[in-house]
PDB file of N, CA and C in Angstrom:
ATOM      1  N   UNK A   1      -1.322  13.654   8.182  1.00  0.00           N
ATOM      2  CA  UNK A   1      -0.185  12.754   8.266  1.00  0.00           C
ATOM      3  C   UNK A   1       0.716  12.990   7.048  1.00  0.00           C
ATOM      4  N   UNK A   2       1.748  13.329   7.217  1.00  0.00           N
ATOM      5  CA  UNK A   2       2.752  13.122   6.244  1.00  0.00           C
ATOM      6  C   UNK A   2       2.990  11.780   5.617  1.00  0.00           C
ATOM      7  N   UNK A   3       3.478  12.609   3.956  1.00  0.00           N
ATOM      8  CA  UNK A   3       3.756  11.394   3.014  1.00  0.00           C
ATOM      9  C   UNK A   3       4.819  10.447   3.238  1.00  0.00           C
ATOM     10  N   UNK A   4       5.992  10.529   4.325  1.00  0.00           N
ATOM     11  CA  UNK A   4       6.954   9.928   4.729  1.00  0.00           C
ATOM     12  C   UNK A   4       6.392   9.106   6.095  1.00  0.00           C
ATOM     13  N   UNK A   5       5.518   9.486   6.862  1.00  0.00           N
ATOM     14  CA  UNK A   5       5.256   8.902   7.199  1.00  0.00           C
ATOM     15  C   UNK A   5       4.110   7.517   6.705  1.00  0.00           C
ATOM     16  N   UNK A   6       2.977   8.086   5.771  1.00  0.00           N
ATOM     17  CA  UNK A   6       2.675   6.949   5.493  1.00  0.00           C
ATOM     18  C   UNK A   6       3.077   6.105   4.424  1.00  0.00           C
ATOM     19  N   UNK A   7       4.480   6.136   3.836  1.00  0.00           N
ATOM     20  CA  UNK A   7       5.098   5.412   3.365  1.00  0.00           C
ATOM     21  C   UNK A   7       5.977   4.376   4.072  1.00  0.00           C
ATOM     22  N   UNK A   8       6.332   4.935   5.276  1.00  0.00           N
ATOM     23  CA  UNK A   8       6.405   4.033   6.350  1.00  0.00           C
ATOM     24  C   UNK A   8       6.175   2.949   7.312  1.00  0.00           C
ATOM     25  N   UNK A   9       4.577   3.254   7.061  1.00  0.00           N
ATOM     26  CA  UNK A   9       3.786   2.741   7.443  1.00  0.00           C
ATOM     27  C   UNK A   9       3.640   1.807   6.509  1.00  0.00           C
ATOM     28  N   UNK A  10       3.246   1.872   5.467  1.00  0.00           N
ATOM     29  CA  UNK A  10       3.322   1.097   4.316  1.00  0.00           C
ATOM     30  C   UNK A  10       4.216  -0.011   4.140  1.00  0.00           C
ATOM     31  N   UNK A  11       5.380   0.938   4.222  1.00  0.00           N
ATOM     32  CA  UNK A  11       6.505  -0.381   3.911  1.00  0.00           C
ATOM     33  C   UNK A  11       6.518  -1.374   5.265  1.00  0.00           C
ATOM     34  N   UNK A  12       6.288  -0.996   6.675  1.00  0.00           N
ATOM     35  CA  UNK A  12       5.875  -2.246   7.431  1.00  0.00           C
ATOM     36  C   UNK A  12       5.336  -3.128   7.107  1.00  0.00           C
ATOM     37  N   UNK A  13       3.635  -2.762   6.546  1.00  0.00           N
ATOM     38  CA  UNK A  13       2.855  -3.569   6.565  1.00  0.00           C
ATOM     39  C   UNK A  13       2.758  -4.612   5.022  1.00  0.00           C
ATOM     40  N   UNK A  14       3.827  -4.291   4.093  1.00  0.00           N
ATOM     41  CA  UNK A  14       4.295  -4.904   3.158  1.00  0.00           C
ATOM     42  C   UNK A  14       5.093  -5.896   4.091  1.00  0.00           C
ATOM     43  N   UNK A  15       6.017  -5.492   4.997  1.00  0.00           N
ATOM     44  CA  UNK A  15       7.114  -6.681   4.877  1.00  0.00           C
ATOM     45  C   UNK A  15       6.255  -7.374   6.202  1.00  0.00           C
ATOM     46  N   UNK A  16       5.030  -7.109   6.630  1.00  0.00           N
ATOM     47  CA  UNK A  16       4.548  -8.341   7.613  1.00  0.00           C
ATOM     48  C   UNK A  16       3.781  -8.884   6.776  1.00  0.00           C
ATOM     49  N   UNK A  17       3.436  -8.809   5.507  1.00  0.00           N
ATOM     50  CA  UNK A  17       2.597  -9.643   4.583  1.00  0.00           C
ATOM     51  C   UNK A  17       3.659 -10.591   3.679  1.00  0.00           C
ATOM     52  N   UNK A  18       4.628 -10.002   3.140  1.00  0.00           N
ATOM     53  CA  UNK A  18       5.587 -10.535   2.708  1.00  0.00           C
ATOM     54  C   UNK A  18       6.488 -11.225   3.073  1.00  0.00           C
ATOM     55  N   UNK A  19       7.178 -10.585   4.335  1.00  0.00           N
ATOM     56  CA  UNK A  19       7.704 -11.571   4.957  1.00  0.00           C
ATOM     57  C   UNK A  19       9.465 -11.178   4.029  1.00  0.00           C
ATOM     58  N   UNK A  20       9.291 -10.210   3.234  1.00  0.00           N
ATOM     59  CA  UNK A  20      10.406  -9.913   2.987  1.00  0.00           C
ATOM     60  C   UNK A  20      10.275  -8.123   2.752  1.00  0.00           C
ATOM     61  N   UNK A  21      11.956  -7.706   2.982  1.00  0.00           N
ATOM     62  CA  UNK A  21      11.854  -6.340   2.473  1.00  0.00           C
ATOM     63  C   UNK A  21      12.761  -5.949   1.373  1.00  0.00           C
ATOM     64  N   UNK A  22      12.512  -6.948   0.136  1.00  0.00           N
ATOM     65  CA  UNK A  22      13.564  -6.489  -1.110  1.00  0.00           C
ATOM     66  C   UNK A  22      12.935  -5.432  -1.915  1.00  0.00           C
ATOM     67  N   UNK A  23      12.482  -4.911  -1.755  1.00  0.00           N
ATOM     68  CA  UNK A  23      12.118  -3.790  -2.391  1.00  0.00           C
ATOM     69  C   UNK A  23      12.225  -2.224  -1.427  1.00  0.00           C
ATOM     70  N   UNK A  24      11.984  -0.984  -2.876  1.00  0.00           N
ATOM     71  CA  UNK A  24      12.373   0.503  -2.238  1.00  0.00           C
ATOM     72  C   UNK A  24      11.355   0.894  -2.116  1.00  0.00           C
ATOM     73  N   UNK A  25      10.531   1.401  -1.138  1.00  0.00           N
ATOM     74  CA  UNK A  25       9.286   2.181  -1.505  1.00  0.00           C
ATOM     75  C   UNK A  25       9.850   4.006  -2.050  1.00  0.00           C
ATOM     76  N   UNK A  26       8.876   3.647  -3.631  1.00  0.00           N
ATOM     77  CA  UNK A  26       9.302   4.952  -4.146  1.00  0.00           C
ATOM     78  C   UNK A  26       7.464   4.904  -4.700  1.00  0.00           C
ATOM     79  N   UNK A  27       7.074   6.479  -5.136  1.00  0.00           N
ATOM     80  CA  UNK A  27       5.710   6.662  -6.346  1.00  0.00           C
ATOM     81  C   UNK A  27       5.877   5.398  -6.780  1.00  0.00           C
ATOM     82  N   UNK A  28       6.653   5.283  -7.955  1.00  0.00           N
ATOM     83  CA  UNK A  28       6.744   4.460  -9.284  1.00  0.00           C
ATOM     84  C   UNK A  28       6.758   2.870  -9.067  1.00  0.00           C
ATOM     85  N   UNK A  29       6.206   2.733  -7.483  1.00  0.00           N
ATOM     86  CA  UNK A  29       6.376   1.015  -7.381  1.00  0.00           C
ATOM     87  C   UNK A  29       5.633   0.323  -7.363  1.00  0.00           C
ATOM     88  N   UNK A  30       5.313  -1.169  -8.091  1.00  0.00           N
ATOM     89  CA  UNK A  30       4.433  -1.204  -8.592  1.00  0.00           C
ATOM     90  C   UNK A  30       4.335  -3.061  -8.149  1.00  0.00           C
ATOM     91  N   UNK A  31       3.103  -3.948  -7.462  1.00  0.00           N
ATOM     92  CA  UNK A  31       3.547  -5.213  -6.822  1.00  0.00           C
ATOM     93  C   UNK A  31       4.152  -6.256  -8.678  1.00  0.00           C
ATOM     94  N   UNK A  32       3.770  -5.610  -9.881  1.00  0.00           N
ATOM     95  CA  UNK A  32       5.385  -6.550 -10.228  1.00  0.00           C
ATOM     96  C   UNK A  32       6.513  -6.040  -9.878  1.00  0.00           C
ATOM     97  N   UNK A  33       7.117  -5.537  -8.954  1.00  0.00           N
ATOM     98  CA  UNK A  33       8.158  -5.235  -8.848  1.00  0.00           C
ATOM     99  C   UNK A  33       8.430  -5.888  -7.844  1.00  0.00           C
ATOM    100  N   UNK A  34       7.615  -6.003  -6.451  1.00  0.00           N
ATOM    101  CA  UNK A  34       7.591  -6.862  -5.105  1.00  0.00           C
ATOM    102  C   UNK A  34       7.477  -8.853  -5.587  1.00  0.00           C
ATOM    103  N   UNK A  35       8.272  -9.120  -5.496  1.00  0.00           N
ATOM    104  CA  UNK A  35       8.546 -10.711  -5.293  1.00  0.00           C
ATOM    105  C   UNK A  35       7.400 -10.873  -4.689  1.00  0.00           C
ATOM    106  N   UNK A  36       6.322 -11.927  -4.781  1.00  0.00           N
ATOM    107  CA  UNK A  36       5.490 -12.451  -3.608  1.00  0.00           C
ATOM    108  C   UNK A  36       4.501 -11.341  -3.588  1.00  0.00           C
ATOM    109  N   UNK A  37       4.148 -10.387  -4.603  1.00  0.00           N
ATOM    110  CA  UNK A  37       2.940  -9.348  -4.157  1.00  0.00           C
ATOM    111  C   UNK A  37       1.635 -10.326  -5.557  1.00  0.00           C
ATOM    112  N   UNK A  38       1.447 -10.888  -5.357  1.00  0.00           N
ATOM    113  CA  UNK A  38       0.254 -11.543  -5.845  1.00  0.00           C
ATOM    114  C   UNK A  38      -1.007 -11.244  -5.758  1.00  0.00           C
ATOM    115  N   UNK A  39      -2.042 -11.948  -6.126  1.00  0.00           N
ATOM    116  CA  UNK A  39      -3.313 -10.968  -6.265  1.00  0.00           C
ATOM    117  C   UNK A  39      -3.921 -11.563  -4.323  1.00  0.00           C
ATOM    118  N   UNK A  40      -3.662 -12.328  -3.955  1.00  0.00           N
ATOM    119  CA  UNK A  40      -3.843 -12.818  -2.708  1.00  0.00           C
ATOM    120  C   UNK A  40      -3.433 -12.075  -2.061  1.00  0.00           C
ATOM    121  N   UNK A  41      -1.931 -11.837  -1.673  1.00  0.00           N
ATOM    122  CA  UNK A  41      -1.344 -11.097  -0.815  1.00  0.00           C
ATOM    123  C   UNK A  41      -1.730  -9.238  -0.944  1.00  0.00           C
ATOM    124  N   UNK A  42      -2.323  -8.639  -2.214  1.00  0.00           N
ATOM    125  CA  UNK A  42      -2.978  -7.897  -2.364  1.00  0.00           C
ATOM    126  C   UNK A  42      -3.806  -7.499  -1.591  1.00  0.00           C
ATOM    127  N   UNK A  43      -4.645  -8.239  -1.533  1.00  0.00           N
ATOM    128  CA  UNK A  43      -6.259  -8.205  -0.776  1.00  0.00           C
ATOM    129  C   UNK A  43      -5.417  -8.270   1.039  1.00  0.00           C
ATOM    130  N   UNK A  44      -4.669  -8.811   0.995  1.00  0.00           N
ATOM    131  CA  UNK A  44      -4.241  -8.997   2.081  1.00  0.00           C
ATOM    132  C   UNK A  44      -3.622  -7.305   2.947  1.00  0.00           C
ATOM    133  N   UNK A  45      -3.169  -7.252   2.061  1.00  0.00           N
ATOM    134  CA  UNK A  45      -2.206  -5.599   2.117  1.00  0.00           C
ATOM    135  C   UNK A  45      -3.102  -4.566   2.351  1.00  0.00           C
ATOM    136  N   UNK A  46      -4.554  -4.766   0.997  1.00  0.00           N
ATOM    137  CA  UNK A  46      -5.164  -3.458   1.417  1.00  0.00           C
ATOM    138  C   UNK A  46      -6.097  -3.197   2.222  1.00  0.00           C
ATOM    139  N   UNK A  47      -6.111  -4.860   2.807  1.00  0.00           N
ATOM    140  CA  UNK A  47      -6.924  -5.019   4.231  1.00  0.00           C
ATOM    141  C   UNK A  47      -6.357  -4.721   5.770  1.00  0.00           C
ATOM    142  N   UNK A  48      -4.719  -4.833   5.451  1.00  0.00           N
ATOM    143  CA  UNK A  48      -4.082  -4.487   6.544  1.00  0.00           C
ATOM    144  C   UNK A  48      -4.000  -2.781   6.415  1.00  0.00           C
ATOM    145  N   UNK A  49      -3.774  -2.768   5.206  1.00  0.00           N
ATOM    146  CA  UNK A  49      -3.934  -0.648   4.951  1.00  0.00           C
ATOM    147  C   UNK A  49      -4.876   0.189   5.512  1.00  0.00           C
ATOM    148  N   UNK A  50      -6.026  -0.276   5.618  1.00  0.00           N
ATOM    149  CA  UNK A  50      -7.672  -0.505   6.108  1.00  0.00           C
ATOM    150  C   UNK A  50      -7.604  -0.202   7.500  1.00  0.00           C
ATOM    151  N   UNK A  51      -6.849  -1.066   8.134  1.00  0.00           N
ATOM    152  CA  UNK A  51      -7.103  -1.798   9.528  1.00  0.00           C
ATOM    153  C   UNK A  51      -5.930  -0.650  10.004  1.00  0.00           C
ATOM    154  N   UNK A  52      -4.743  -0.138   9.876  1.00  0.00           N
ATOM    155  CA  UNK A  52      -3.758   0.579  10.079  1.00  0.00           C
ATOM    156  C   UNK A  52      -4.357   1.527  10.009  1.00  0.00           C
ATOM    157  N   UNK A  53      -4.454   2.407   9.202  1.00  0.00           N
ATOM    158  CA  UNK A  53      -4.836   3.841   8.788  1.00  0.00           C
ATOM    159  C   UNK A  53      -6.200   4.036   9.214  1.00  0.00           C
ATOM    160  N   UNK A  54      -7.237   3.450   9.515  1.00  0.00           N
ATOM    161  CA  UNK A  54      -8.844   3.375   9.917  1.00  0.00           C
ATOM    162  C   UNK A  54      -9.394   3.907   9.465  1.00  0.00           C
ATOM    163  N   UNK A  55      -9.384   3.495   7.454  1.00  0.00           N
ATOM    164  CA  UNK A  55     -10.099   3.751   6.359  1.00  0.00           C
ATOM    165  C   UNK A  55     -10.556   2.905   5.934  1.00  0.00           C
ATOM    166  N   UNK A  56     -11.455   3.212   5.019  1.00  0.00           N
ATOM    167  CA  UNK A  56     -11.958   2.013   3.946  1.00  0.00           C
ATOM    168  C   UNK A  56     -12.361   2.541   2.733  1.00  0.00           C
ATOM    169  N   UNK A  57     -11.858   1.713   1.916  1.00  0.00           N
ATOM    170  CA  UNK A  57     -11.410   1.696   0.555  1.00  0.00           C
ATOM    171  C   UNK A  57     -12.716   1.274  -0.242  1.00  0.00           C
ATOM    172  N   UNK A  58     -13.052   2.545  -1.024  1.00  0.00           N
ATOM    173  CA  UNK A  58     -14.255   2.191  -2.202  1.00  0.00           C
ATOM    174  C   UNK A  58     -13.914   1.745  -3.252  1.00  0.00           C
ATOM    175  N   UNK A  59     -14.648   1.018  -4.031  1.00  0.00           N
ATOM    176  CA  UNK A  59     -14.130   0.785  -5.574  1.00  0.00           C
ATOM    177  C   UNK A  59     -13.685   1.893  -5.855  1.00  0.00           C
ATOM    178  N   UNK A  60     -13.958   2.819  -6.209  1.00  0.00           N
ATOM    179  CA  UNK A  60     -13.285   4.062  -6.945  1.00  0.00           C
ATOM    180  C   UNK A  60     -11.931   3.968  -6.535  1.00  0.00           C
ATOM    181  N   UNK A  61     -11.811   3.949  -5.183  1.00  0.00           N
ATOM    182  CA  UNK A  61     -10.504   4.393  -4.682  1.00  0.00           C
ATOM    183  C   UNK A  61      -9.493   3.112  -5.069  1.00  0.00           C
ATOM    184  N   UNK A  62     -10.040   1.985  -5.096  1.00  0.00           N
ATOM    185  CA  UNK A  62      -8.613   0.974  -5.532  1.00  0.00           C
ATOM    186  C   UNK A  62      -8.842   0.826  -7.133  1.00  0.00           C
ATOM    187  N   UNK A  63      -9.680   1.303  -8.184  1.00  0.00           N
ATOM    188  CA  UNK A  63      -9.733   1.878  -9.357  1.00  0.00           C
ATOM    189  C   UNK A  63      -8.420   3.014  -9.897  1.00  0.00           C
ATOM    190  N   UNK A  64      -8.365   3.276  -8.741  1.00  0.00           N
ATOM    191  CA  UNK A  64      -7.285   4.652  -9.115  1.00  0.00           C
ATOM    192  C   UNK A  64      -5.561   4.487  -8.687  1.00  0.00           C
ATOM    193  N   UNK A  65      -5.770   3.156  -7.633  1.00  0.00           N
ATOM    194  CA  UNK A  65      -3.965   2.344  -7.711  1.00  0.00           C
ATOM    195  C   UNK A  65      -3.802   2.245  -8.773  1.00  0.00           C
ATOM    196  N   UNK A  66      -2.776   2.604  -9.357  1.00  0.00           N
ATOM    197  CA  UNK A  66      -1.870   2.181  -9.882  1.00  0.00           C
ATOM    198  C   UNK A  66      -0.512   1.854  -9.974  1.00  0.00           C
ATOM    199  N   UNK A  67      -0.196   3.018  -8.701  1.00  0.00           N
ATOM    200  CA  UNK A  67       1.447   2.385  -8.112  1.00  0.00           C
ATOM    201  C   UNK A  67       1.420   3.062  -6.686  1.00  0.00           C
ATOM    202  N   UNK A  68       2.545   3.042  -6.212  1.00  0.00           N
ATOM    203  CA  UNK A  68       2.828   3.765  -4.904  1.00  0.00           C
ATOM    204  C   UNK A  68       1.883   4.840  -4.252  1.00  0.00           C
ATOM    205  N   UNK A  69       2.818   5.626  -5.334  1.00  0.00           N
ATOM    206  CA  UNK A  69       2.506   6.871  -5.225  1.00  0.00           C
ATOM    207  C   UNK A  69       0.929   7.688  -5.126  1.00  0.00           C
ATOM    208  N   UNK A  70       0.482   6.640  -6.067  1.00  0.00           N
ATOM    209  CA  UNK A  70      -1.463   6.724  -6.101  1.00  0.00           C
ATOM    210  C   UNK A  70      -1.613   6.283  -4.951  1.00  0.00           C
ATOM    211  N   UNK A  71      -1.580   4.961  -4.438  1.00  0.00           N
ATOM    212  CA  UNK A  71      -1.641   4.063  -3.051  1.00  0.00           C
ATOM    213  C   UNK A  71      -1.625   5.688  -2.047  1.00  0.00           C
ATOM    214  N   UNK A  72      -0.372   6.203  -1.696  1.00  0.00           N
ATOM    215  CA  UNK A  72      -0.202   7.325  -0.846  1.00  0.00           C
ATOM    216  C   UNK A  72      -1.341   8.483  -1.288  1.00  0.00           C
ATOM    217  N   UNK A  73      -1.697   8.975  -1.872  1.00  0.00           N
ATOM    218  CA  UNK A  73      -2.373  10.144  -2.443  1.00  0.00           C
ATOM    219  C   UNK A  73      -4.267   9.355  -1.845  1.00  0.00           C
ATOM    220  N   UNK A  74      -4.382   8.401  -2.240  1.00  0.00           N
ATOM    221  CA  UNK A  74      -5.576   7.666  -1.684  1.00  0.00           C
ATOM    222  C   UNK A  74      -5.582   7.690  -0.451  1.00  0.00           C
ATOM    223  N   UNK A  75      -4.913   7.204   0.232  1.00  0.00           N
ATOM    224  CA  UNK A  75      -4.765   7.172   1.766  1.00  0.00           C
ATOM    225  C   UNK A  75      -4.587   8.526   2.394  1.00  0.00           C
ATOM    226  N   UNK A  76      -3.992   9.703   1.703  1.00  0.00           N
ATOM    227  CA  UNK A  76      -4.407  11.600   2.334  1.00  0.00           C
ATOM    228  C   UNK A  76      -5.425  11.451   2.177  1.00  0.00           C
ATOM    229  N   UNK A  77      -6.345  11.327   0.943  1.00  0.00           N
ATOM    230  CA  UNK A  77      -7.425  11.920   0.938  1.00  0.00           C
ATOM    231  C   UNK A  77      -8.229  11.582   1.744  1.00  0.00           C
ATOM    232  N   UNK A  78      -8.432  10.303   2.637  1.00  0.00           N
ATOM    233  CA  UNK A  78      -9.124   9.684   3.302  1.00  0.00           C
ATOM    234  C   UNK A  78      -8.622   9.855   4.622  1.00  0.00           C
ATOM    235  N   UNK A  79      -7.234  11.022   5.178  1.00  0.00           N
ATOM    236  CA  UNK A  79      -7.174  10.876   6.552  1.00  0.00           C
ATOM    237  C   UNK A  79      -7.671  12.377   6.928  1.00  0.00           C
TER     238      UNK A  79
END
């Protein structure tokens, strides 16, 4: 799967958790940057990421978010 596409994907399933789409999905983005990305809505996101993509996420692997761009690089390695 391409990186445009699952940034795509991504940014859906941000704005059905959020409920808004003020933000750009770029690498460098990071939930202080997302209004409303809290540690709740978190768990929420990388459970819908989970459920979308039909992976699952080890400690290691959400050890190694740190922004976008990691988020995307986690999710190749696992498709």
């Amino acid at each position: 799967m391409e990186k445009t596409t699952i940034k795509l994907k991504i940014s859906e399933i941000l704005f059905e958790v959020l409920e808004h789409n003020n933000f750009e999905i770029r690498d460098e983005l990071t939930a202080r940057d997302v209004d409303g990305w809290d540690s709740l809505s978190h768990m929420i996101i990388i459970t819908q990421i989970e459920e979308n993509f039909g992976i699952k996420f080890k400690l290691r692997d959400l050890n190694k978010l740190k922004n976008m761009g990691s988020l995307v690089q986690v999710i190749e390695s696992k498709l």
